[in-house]
N, C-alpha and C. Protein backbone atom coordinates (compact mmCIF):
# COMPACT_ATOMS: atom_id res chain seq x y z
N UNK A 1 121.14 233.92 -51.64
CA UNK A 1 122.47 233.91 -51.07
C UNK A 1 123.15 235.27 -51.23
N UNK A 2 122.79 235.88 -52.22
CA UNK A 2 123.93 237.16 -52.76
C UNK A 2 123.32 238.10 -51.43
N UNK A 3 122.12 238.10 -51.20
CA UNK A 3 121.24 239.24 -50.44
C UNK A 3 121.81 238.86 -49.11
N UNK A 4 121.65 237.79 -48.57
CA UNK A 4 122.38 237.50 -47.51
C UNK A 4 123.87 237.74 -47.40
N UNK A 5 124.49 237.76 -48.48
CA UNK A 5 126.32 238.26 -48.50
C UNK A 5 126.09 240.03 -48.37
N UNK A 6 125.40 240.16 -49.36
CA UNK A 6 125.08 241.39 -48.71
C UNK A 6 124.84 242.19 -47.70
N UNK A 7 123.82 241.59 -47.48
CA UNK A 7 123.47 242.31 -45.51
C UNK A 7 124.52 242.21 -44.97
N UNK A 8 124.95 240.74 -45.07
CA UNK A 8 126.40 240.82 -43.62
C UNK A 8 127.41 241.92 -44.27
N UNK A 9 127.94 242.14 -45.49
CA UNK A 9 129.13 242.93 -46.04
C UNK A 9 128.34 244.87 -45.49
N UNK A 10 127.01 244.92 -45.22
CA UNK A 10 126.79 246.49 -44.91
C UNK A 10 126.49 246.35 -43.61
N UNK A 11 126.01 245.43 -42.93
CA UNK A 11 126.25 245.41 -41.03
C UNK A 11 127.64 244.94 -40.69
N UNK A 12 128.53 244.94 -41.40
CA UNK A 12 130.09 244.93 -40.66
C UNK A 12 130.38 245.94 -41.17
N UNK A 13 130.36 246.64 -42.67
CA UNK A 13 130.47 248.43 -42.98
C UNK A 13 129.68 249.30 -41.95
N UNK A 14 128.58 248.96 -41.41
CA UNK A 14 128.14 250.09 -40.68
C UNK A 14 128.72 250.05 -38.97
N UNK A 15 129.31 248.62 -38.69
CA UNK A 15 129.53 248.28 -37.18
C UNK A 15 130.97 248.74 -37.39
N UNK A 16 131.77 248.67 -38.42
CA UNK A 16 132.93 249.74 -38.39
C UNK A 16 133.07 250.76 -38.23
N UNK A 17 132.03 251.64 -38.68
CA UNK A 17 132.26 252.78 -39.05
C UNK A 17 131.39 253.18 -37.62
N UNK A 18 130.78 252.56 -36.57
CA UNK A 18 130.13 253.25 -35.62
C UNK A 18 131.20 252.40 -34.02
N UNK A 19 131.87 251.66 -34.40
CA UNK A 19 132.42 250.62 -33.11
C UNK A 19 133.90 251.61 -33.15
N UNK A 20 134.33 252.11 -34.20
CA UNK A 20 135.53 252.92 -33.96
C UNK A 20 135.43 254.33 -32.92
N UNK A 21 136.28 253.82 -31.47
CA UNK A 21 135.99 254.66 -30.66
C UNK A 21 137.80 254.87 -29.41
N UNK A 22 138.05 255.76 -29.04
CA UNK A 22 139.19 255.71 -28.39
C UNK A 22 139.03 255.58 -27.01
N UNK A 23 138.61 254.41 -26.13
CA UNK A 23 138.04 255.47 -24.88
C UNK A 23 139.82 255.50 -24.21
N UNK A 24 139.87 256.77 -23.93
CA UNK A 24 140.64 257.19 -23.28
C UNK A 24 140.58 256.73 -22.03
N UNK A 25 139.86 256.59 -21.30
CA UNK A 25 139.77 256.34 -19.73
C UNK A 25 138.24 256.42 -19.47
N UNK A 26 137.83 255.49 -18.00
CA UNK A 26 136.60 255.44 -17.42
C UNK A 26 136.92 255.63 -15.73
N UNK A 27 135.87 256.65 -15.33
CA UNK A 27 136.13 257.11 -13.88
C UNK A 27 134.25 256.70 -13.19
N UNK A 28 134.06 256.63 -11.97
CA UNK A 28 133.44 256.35 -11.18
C UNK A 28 133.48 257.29 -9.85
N UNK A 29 132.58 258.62 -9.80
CA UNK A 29 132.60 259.08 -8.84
C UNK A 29 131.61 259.02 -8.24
N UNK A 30 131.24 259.80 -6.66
CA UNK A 30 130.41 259.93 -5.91
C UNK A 30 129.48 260.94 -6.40
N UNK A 31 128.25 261.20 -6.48
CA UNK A 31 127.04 260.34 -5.95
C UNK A 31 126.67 259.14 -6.76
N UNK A 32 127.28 258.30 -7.44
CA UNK A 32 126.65 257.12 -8.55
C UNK A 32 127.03 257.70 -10.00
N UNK A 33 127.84 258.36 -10.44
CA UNK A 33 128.17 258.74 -11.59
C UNK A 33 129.62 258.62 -12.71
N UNK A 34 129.23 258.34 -13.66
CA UNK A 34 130.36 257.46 -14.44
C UNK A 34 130.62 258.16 -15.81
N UNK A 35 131.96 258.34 -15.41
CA UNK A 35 132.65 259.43 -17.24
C UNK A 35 133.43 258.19 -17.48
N UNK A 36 132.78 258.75 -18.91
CA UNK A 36 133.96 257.53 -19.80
C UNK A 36 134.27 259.37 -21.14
N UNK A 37 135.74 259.00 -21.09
CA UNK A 37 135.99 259.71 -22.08
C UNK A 37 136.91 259.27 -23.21
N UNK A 38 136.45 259.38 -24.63
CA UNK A 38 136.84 259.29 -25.60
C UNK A 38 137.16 259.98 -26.94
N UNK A 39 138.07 259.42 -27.43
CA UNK A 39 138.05 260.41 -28.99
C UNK A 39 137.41 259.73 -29.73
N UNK A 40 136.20 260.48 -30.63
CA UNK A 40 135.54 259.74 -31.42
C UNK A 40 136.07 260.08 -32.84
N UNK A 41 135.52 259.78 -33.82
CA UNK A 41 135.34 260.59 -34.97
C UNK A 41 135.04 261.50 -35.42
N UNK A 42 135.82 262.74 -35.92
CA UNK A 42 135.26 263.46 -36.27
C UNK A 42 133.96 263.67 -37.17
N UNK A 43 133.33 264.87 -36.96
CA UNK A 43 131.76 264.63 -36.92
C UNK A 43 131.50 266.30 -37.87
N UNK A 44 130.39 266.56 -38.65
CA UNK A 44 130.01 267.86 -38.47
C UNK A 44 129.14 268.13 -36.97
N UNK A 45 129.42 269.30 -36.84
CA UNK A 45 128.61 269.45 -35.48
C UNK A 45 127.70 270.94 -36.04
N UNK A 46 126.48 270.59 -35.60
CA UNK A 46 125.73 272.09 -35.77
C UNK A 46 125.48 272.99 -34.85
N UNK A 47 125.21 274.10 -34.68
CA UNK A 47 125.34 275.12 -35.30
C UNK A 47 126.75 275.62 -35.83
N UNK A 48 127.14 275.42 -37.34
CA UNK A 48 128.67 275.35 -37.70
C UNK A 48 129.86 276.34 -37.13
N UNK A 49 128.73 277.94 -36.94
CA UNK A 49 129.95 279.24 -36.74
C UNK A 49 130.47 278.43 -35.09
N UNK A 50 129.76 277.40 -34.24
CA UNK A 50 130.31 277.32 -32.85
C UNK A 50 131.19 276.06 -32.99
N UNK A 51 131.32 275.69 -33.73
CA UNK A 51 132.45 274.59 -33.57
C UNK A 51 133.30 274.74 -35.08
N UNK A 52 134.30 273.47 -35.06
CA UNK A 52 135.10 273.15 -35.88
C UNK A 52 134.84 272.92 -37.28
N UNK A 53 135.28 273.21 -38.15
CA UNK A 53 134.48 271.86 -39.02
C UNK A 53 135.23 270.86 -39.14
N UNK A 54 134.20 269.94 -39.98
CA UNK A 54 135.33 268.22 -39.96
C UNK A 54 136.36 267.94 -40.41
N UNK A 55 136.54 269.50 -41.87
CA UNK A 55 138.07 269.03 -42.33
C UNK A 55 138.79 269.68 -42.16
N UNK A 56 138.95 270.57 -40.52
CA UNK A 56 139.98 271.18 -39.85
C UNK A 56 140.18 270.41 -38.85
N UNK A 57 139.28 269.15 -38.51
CA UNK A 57 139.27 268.86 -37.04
C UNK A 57 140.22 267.06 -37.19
N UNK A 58 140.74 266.64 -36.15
CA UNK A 58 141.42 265.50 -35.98
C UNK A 58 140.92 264.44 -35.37
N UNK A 59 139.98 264.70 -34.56
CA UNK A 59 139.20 264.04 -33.30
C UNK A 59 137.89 264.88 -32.72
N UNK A 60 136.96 263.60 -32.37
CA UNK A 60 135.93 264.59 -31.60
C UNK A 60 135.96 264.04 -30.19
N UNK A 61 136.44 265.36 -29.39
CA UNK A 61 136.98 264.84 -28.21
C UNK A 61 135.73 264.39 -27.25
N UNK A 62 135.46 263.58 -26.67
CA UNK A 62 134.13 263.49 -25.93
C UNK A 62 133.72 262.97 -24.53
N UNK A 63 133.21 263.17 -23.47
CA UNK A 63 132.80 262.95 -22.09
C UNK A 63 131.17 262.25 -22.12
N UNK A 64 131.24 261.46 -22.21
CA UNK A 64 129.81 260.92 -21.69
C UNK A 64 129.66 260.59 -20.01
N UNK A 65 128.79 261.32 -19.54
CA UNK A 65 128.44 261.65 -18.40
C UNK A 65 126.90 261.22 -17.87
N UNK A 66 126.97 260.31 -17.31
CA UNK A 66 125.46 259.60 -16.70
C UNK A 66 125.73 258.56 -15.19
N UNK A 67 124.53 258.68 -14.82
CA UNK A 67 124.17 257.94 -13.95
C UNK A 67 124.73 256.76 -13.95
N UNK A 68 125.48 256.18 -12.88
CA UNK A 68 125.80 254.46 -12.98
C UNK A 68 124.84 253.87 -12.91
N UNK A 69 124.84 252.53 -13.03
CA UNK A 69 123.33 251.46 -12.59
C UNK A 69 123.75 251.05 -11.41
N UNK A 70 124.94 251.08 -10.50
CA UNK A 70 125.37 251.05 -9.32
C UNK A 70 124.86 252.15 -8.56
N UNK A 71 124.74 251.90 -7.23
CA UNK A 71 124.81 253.06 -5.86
C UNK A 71 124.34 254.47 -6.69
N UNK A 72 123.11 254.20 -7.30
CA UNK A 72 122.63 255.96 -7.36
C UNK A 72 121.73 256.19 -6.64
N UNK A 73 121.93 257.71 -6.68
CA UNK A 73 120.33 258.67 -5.78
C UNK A 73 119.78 258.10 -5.80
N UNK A 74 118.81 257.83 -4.78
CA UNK A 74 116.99 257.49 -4.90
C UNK A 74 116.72 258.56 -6.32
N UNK A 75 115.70 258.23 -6.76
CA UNK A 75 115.08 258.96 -8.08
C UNK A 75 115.98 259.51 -9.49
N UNK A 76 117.37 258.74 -8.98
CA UNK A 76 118.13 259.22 -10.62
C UNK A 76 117.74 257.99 -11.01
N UNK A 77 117.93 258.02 -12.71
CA UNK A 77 117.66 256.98 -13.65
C UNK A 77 118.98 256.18 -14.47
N UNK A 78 119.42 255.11 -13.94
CA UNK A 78 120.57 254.58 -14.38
C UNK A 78 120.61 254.62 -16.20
N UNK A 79 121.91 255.24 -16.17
CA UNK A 79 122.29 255.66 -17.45
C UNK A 79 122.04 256.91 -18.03
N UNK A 80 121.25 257.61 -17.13
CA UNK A 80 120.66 259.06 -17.40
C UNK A 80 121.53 260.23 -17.70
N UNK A 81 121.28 260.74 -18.30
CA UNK A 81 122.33 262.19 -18.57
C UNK A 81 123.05 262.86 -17.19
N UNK A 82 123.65 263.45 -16.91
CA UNK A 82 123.79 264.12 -15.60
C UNK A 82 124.52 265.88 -16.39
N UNK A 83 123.07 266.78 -16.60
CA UNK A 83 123.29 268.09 -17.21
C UNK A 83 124.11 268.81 -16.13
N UNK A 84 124.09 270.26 -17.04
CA UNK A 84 124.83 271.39 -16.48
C UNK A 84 126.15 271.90 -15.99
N UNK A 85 126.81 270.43 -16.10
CA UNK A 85 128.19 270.47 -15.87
C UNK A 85 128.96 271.30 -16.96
N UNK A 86 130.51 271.37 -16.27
CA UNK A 86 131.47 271.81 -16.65
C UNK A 86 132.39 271.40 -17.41
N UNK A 87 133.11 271.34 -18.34
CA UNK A 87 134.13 270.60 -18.57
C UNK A 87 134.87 270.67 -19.86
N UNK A 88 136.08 270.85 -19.10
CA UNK A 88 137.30 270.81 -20.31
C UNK A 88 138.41 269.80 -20.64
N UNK A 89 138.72 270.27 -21.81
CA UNK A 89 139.64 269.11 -21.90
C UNK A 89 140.99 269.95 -22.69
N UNK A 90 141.92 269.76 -22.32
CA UNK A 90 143.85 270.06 -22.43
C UNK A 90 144.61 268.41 -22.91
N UNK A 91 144.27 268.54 -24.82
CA UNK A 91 145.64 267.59 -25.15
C UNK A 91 146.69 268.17 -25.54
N UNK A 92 147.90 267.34 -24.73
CA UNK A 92 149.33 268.23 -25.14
C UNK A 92 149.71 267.06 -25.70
N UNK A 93 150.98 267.53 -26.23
CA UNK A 93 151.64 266.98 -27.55
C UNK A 93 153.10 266.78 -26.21
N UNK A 94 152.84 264.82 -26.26
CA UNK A 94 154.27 264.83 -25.12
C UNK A 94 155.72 264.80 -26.09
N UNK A 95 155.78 264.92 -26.83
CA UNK A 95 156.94 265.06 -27.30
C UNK A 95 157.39 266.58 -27.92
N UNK A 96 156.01 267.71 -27.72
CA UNK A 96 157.20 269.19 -28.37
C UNK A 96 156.49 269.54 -26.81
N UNK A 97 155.67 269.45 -25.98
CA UNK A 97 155.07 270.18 -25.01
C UNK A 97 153.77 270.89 -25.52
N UNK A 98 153.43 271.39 -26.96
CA UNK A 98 152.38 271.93 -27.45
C UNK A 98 151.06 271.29 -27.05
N UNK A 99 150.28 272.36 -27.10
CA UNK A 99 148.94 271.63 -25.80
C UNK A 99 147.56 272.71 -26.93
N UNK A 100 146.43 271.81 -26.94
CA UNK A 100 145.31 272.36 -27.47
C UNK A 100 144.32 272.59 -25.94
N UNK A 101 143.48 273.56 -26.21
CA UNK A 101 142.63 273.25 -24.91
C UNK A 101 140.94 273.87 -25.50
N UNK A 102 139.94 272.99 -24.67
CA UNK A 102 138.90 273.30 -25.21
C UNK A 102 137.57 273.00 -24.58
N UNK A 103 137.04 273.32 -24.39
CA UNK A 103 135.66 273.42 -23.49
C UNK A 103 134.82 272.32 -24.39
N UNK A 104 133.99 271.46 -23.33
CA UNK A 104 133.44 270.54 -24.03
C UNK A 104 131.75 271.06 -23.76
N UNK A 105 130.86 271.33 -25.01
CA UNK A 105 129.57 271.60 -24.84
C UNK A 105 128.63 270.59 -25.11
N UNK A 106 127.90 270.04 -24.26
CA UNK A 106 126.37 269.41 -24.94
C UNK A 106 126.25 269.26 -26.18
N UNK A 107 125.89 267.83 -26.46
CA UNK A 107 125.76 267.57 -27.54
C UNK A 107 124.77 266.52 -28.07
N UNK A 108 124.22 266.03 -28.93
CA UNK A 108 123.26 264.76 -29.45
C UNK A 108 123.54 264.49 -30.24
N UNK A 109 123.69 263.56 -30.37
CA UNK A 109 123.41 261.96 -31.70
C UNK A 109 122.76 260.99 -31.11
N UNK A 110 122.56 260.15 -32.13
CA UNK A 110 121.89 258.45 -32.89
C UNK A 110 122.84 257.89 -31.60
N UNK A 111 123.84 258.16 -31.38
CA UNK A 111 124.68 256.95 -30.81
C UNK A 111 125.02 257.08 -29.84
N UNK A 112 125.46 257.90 -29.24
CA UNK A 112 125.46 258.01 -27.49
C UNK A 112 124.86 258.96 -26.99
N UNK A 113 123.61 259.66 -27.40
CA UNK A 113 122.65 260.52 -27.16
C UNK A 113 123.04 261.87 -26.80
N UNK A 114 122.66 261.94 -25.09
CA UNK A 114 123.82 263.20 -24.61
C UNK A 114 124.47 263.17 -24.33
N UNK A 115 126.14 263.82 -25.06
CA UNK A 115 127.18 263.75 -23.94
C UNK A 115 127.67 265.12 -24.31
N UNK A 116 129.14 265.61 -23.53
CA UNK A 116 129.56 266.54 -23.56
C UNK A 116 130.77 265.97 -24.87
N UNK A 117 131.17 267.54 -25.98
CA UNK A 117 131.81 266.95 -26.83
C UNK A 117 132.58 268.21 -27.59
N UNK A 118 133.80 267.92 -28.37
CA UNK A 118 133.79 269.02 -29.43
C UNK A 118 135.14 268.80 -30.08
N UNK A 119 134.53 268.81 -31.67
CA UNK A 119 135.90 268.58 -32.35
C UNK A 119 137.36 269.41 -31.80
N UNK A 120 137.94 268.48 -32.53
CA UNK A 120 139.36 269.56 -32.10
C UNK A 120 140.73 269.27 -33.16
N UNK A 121 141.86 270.31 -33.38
CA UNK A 121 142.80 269.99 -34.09
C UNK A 121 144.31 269.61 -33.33
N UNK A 122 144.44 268.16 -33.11
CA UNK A 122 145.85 267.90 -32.20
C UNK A 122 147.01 268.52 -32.21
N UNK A 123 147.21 269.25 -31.08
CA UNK A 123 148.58 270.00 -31.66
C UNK A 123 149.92 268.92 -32.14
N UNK A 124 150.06 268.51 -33.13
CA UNK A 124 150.92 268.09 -33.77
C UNK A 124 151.05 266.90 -34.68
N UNK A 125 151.36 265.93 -35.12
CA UNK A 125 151.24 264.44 -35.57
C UNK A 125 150.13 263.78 -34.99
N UNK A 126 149.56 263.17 -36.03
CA UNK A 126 148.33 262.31 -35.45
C UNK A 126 149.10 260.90 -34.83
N UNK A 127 150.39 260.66 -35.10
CA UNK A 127 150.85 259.60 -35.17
C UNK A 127 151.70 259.74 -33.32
N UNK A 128 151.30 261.03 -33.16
CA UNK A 128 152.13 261.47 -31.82
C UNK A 128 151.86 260.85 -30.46
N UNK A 129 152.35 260.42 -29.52
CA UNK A 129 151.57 260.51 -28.29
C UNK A 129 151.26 261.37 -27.13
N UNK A 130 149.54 261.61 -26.79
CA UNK A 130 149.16 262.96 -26.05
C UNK A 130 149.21 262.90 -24.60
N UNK A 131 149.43 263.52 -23.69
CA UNK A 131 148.63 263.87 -22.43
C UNK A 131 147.27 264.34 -22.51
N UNK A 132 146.08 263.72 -22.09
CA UNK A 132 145.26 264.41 -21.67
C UNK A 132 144.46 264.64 -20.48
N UNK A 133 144.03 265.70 -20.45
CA UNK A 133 143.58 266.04 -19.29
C UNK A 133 141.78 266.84 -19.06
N UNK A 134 141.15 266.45 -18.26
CA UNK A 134 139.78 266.79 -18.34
C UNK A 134 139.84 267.18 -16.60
N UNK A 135 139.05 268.24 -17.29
CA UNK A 135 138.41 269.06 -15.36
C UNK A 135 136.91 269.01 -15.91
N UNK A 136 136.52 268.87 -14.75
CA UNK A 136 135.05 268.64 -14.79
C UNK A 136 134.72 269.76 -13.41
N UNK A 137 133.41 270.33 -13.28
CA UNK A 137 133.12 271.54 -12.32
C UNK A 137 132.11 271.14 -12.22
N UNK A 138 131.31 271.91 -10.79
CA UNK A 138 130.04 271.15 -10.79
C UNK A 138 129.45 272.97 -11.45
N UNK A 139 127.77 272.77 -11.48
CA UNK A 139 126.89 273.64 -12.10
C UNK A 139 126.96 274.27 -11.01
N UNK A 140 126.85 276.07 -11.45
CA UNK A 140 126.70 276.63 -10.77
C UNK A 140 125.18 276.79 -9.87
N UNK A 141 124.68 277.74 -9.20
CA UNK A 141 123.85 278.00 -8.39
C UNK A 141 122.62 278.40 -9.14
N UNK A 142 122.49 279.44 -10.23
CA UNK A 142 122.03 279.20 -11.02
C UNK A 142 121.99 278.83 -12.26
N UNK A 143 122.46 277.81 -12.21
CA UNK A 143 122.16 276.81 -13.16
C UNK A 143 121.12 275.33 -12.09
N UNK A 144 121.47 275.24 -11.43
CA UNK A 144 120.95 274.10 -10.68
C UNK A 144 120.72 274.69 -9.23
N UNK A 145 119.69 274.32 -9.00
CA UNK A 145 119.04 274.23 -7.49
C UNK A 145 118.94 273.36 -6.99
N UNK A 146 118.87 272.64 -5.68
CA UNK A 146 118.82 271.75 -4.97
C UNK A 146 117.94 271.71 -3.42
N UNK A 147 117.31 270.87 -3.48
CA UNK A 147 115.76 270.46 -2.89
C UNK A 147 116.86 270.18 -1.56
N UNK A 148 115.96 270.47 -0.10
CA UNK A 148 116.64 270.07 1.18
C UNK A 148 117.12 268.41 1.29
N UNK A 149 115.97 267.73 0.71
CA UNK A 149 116.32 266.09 1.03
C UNK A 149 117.66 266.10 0.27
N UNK A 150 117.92 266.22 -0.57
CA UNK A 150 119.49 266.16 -1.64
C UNK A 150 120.45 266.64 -0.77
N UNK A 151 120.49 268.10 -0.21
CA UNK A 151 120.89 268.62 0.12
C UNK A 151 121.84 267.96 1.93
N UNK A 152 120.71 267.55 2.39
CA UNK A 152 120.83 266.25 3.43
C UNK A 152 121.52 265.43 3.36
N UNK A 153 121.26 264.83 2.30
CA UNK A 153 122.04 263.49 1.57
C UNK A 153 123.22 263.75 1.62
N UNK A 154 123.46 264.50 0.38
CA UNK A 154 124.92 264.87 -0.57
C UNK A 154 125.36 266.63 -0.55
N UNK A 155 124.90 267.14 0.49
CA UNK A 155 125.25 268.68 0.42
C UNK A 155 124.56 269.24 -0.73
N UNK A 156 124.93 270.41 -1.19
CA UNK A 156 124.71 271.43 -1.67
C UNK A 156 125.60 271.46 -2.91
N UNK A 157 125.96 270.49 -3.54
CA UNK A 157 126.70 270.09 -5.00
C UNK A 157 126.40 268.85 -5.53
N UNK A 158 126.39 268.90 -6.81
CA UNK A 158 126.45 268.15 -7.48
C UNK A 158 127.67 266.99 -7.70
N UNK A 159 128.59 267.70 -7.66
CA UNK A 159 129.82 266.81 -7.80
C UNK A 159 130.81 267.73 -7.10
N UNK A 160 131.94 267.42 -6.90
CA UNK A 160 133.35 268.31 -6.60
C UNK A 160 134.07 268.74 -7.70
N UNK A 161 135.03 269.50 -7.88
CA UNK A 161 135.88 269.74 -9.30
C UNK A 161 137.05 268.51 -9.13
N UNK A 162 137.10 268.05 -10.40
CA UNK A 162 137.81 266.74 -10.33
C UNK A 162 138.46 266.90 -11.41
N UNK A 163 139.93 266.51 -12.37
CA UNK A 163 140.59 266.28 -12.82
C UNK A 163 141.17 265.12 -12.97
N UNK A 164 141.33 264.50 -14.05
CA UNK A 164 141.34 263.16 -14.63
C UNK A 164 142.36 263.29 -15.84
N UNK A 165 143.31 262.53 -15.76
CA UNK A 165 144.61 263.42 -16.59
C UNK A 165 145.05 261.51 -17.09
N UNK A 166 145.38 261.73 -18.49
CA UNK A 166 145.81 259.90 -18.82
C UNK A 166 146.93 260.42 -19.87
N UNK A 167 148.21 259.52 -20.00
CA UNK A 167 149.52 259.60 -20.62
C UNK A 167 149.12 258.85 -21.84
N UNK A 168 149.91 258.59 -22.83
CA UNK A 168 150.72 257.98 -23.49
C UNK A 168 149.18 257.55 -24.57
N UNK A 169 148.27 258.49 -24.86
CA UNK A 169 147.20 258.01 -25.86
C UNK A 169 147.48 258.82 -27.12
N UNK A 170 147.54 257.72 -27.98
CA UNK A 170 147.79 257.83 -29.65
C UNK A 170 146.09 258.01 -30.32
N UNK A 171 145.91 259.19 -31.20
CA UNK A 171 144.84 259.60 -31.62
C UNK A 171 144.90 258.68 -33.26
N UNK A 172 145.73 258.16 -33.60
CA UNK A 172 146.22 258.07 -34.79
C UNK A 172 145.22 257.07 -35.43
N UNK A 173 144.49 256.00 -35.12
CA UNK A 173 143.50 255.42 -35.98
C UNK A 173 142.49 256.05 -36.09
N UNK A 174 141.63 256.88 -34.77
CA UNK A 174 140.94 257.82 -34.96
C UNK A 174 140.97 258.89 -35.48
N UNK A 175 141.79 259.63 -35.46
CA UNK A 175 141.92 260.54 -37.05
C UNK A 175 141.80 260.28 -38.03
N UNK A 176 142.30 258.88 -38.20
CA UNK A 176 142.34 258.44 -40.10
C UNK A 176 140.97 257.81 -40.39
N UNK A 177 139.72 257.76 -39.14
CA UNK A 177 138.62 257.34 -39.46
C UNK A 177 137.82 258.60 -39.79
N UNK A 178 136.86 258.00 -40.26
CA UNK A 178 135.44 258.76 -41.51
C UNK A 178 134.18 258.16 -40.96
N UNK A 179 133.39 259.19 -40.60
CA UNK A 179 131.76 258.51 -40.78
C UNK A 179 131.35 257.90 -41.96
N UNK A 180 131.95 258.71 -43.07
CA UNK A 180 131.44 258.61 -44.71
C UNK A 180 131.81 257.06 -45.32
């Protein structure tokens, strides 16, 4: 019995500590592709001199970017990464106007594999409420090439530049969370 109280008391410690997530918003664009963006937990991220560290940072701001299992390309793979993109993200602080801004780079973990991501420090109270805002760009020319059949299809891009902007989100449980 104790071993069994056990297990359940460290699979609800570990489903806490991995289910704590902010999603800010979920979008659905053309060609079959789906951002969900969230503040996660702050994280160490490696290589250290290119990012934050964890006990300067408030949030790890993040874009997961893949394939829908709806209406995709012939030959994309539902749920699949969708590389090379662009993308930033601008939280302002709606109550002084103060605004952080920050480029989101490629990233991996255990838990949502690839997405675009990167700690950050909220300009002001964790307890505050933010504007945020994400632009997304498509890859440049060289970065990505594109085969005539694609090209046929869906032009000569990947995506359009799109902006996705959400009010009134409180970072405040997610800051006060810990991987540890």
């Amino acid at each position: 019995m104790k071993k069994i109280y056990f297990l359940v008391l460290l699979l609800l410690s570990i489903n806490r500590v991995f289910a704590v997530e902010l999603v800010i918003g979920e979008e659905r664009i053309k060609p079959g592709i789906i951002l969900i963006f969230e503040g996660a937990i702050k994280d160490k991220v490696y290589p250290h001199h290119l990012h934050l560290s964890e006990d300067n940072t408030h949030v790890h701001l993040e874009a997961r970017v893949n394939w829908d299992s709806n209406n995709i390309p012939k030959g994309a793979v539902a749920g699949g990464y969708i590389p090379y993109l662009h993308i930033t993200g601008r939280v302002i602080n709606e109550k002084t106007g103060l605004s952080t801004f920050v480029d989101l780079l490629p990233h991996i973990n255990l838990i949502d594999n690839f997405h675009y991501a990167r700690n950050i420090t909220l300009p002001g109270s964790i307890s505050d409420n933010y504007k945020v805002a994400f632009n997304i760009s498509p890859p440049s020319n060289i970065e990505l090439s594109f085969h005539h059949d694609w090209k046929k299809e869906y032009g000569q891009t990947l995506i359009n530049n799109k902006t996705f902007t959400y009010k009134n989100i409180n970072f405040e449980e997610i800051a006060k969370a810990t991987r540890k």
